[in-house]
Protein backbone atom coordinates (compact mmCIF):
# COMPACT_ATOMS: atom_id res chain seq x y z
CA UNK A 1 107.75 -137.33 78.46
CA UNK A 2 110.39 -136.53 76.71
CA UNK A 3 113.33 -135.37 79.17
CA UNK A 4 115.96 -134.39 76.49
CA UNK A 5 113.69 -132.10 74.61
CA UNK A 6 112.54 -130.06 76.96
CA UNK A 7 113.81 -127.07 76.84
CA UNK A 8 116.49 -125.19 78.80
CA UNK A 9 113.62 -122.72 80.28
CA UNK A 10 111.69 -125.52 81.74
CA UNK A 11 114.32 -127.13 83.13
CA UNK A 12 115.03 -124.15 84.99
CA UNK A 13 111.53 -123.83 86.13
CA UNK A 14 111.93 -126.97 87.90
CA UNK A 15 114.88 -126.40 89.21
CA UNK A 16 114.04 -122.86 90.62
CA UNK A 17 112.90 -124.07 94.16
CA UNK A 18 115.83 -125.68 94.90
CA UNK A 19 117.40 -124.75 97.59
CA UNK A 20 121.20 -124.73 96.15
CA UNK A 21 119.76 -123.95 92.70
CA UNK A 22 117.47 -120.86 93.47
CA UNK A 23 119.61 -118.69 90.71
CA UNK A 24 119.39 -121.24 87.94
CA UNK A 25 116.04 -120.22 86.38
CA UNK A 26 117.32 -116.88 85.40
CA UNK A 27 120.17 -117.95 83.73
CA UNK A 28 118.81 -119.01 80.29
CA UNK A 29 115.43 -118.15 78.37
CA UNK A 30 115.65 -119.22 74.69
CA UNK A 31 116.86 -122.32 73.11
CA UNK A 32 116.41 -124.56 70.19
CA UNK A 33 114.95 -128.04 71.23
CA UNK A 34 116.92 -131.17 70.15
CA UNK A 35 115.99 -133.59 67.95
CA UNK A 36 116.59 -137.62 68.35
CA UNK A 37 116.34 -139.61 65.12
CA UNK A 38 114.35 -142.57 65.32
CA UNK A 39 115.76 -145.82 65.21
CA UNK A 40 114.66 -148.56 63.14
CA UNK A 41 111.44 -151.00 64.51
CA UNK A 42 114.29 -153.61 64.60
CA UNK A 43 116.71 -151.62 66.56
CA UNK A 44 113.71 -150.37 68.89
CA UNK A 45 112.70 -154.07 70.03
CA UNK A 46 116.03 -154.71 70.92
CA UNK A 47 116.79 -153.39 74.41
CA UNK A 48 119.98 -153.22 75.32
CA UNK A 49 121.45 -153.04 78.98
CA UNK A 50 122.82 -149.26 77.71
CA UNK A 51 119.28 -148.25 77.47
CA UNK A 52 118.19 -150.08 80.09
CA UNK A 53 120.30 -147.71 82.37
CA UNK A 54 119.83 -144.66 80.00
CA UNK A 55 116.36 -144.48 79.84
CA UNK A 56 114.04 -142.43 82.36
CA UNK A 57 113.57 -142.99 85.78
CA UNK A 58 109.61 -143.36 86.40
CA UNK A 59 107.64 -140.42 88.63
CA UNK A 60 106.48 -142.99 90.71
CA UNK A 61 109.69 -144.46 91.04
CA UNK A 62 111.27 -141.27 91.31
CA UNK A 63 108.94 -140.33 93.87
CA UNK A 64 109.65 -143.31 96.38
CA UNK A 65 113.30 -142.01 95.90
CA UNK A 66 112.77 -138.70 96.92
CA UNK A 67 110.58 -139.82 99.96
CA UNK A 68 113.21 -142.27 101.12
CA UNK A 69 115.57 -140.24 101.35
CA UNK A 70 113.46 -136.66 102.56
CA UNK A 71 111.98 -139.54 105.67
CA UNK A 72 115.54 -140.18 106.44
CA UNK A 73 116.23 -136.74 106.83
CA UNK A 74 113.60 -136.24 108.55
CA UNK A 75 113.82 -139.34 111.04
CA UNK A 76 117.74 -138.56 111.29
CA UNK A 77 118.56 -141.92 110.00
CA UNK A 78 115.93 -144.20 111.60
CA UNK A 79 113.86 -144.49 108.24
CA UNK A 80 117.07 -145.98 106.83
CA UNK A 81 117.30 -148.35 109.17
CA UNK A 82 113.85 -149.81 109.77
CA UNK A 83 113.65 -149.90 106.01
CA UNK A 84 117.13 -151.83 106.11
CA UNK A 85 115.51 -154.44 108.78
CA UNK A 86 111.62 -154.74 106.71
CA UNK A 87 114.01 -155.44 103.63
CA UNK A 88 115.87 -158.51 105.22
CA UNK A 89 112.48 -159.95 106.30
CA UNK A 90 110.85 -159.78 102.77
CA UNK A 91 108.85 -156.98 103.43
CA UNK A 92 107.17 -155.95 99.82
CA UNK A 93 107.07 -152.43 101.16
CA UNK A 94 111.06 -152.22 101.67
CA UNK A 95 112.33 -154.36 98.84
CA UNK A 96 110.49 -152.26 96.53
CA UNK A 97 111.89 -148.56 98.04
CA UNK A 98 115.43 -150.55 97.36
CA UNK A 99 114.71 -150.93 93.85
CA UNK A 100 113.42 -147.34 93.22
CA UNK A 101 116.64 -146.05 95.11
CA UNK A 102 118.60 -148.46 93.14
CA UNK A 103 117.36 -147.16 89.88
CA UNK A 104 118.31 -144.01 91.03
CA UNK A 105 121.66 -144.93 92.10
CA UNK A 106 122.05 -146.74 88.58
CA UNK A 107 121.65 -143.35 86.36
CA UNK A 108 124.02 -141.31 88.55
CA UNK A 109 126.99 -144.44 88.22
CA UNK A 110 125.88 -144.60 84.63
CA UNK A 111 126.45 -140.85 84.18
CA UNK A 112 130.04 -141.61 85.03
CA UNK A 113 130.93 -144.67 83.72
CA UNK A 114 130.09 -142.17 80.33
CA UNK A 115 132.78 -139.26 81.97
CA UNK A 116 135.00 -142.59 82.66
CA UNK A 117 134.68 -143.00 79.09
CA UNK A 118 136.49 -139.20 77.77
CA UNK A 119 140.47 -140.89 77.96
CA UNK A 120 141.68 -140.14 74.68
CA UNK A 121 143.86 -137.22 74.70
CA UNK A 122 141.20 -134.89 72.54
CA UNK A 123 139.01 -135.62 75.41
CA UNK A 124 141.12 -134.97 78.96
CA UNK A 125 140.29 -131.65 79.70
CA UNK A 126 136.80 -132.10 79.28
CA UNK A 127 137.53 -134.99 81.60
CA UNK A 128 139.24 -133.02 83.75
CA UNK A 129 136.67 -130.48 83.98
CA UNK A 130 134.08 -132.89 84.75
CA UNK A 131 135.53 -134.26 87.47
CA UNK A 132 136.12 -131.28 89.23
CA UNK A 133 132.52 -130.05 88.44
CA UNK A 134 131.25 -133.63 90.15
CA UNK A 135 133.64 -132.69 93.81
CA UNK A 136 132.01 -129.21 94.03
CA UNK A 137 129.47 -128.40 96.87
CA UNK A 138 127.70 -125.63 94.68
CA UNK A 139 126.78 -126.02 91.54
CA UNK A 140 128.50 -124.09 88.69
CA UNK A 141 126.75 -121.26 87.99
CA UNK A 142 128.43 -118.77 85.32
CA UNK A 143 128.73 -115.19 87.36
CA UNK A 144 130.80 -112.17 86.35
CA UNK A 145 132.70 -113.41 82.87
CA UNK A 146 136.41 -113.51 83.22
CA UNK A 147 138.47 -113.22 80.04
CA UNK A 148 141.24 -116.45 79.45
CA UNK A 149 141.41 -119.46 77.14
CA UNK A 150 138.89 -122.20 77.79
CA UNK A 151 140.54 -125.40 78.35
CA UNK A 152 138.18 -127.14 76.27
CA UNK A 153 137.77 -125.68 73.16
CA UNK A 154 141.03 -123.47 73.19
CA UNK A 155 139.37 -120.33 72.28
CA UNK A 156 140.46 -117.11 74.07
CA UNK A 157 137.61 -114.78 74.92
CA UNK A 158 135.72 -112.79 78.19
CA UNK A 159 132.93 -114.82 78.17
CA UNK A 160 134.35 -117.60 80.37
CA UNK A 161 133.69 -119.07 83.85
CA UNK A 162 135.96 -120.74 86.81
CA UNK A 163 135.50 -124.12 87.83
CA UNK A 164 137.15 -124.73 91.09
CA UNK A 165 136.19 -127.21 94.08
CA UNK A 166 136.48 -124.03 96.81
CA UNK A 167 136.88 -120.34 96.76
CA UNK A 168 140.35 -119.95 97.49
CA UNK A 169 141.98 -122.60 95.43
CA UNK A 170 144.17 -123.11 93.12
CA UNK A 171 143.38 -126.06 90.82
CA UNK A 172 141.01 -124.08 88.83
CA UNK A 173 140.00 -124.35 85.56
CA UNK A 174 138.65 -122.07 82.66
CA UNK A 175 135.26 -122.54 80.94
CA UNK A 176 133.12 -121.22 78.13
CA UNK A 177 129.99 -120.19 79.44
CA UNK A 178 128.88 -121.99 76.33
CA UNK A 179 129.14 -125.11 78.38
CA UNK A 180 127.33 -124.26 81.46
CA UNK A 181 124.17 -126.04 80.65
CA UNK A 182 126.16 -128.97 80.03
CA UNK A 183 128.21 -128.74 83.42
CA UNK A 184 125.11 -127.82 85.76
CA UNK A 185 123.33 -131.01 84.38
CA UNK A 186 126.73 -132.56 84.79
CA UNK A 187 126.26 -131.73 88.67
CA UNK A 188 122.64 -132.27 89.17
CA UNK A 189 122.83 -135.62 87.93
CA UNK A 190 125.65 -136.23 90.28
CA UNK A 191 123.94 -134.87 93.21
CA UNK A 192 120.43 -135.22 93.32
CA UNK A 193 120.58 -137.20 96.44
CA UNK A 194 122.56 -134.17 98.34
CA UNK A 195 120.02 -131.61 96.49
CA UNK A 196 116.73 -133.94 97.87
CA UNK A 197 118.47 -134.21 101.62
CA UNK A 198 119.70 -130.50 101.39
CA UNK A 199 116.04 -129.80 100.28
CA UNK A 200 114.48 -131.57 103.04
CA UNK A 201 116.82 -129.78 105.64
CA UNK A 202 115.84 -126.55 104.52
CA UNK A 203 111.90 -127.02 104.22
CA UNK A 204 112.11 -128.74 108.19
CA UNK A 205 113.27 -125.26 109.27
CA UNK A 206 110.01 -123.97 108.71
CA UNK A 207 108.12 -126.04 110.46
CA UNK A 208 109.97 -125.07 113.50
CA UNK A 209 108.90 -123.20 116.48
CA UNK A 210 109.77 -119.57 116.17
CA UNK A 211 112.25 -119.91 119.84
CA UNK A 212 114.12 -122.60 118.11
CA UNK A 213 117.48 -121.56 116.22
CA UNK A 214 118.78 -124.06 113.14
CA UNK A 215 121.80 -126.11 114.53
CA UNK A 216 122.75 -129.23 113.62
CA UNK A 217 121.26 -131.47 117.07
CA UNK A 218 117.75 -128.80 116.62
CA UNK A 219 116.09 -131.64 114.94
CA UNK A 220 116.54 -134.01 117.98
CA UNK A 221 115.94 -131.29 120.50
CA UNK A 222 112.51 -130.66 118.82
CA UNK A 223 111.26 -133.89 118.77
CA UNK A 224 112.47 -135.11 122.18
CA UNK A 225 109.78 -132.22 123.24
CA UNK A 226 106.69 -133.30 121.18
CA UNK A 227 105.17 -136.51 119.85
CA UNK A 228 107.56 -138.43 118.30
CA UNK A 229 105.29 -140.95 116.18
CA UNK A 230 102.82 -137.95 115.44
CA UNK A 231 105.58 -135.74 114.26
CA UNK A 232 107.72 -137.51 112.12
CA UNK A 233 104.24 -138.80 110.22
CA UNK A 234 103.43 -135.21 109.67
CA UNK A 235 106.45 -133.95 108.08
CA UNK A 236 106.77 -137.13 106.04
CA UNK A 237 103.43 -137.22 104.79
CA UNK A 238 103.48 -133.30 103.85
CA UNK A 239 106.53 -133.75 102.23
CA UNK A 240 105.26 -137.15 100.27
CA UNK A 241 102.15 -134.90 98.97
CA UNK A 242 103.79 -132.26 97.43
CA UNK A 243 103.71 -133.96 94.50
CA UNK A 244 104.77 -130.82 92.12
CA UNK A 245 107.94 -130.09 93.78
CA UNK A 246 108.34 -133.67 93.65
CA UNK A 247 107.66 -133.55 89.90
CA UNK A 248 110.50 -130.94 89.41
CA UNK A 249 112.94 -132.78 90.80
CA UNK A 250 111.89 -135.62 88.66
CA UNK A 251 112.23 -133.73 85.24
CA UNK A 252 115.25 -132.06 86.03
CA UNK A 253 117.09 -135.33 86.96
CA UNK A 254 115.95 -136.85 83.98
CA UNK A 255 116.61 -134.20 81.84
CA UNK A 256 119.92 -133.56 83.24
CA UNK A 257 120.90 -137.53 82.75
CA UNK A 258 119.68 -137.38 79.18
CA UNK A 259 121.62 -134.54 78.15
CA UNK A 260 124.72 -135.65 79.76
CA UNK A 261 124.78 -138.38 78.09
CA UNK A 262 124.21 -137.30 74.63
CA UNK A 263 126.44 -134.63 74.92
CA UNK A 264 129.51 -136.78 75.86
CA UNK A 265 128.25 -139.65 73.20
CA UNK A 266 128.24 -136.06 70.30
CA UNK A 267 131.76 -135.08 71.67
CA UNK A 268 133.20 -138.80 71.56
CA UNK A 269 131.90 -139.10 68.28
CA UNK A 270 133.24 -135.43 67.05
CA UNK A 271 137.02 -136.37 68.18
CA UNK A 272 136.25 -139.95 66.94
CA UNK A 273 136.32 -137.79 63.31
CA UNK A 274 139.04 -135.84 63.99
């Protein structure tokens, strides 16, 4: 599949269940999909370890991802650390969840290493902006246009957006909408593993009794009261089978990774010419 031409639409789509991403799908319709040249048959048998690390994460790598870390949710933390244990004994089962959460782990650090990589002066705000986009809880979702000058391309217009960490403070920046594609993929490569847990949280509450109120200990309070073995086994195994949602996630993380990356690779290059 290819992740970086999909469109803005479906990438959306798949992130419109999302918990802390339920507005996204409405906020763009109609774009033009990108095209990547093709490189040379010389140039395409030689893999380097930047492509290595840039290319797609698998579904079914993807997908032992997303179940490690919904069962650890789900186990509060004893998935983690049985898996931990089966891993130090050789356990095939273990050493190959590792890997797939390692892959994982690779794309995000590799996503920015490339941020890392915007020093030159042409490039700091963009830094700048990045970096604050990667601390926030939310993602950054354009709402009522502000008028200002964007730091980033210096243009004064109403069409903008504010990027702060929190509501109420004051390191805050000024941003295009133009670049809101850019900075939500910017974010949802960052946190996919907070979007999965957050996720996971979320979908438990509905498998709750009606009595029982959402706290943080309600998890533990629930489970002390039924079948502990036959519980957890339930919830994992629904959640391990829902293999479209799991699908969406998958698409939208390697979407987002793609198009970080070429974006920041087009801008280098672009002040590289300056």
């Amino acid at each position: 599949m290819n992740y970086q031409g999909i469109s803005k639409k479906k990438f959306y789509y798949h992130l419109n269940l999302m918990p802390v991403g339920r507005n996204l799908a409405n906020m763009v319709r109609n774009v033009k999909r990108k095209r990547v040249e093709k490189k040379p048959q010389a140039a395409q048998n030689e893999v380097s370890a930047f492509e290595q690390r840039n290319r797609p994460v698998s579904a079914e790598d993807f997908k032992t991802f997303f179940c490690c870390k919904s069962y650890d949710i789900i186990s509060e933390g004893r998935f983690r650390r049985h898996m931990m244990y089966c891993r130090e004994i050789n356990d095939n089962w273990a050493t190959n969840a590792q890997r797939c959460v390692a892959e994982v782990g690779a794309r995000v650090r590799f996503v920015q290493e490339k941020v890392k990589e915007l020093e030159s002066t042409p490039c700091l705000p963009i830094r700048h902006v990045c970096e604050l986009v990667t601390a926030m809880p939310l993602p950054p979702l354009p709402k009522d246009s502000i008028c200002g000058e964007c730091v980033i391309s210096k243009i004064k217009s109403n069409n903008n957006m504010v990027i702060q960490k929190r509501k109420n403070d004051t390191d805050r920046m000024i941003v295009n909408n133009h670049y809101s594609h850019f900075l939500i993929c910017l974010w949802v490569a960052n946190k996919m593993e907070y979007i999965v847990r957050n996720y996971t949280r979320c979908e438990f509450r509905t498998h709750l009794p009606a009595p029982l109120e959402p706290h943080p200990g309600v998890l533990s309070g629930w489970l002390e009261t039924q079948d502990d073995e036959k519980d957890i086994n339930s919830l994992c195994k629904a959640f391990s089978e829902d293999n479209a949602m799991i699908d969406k996630f998958h698409v939208a993380f390697n979407h987002a990774i793609s198009h970080v990356t070429l974006s920041i690779d087009k801008h280098l290059q672009s002040s590289a010419n300056q």
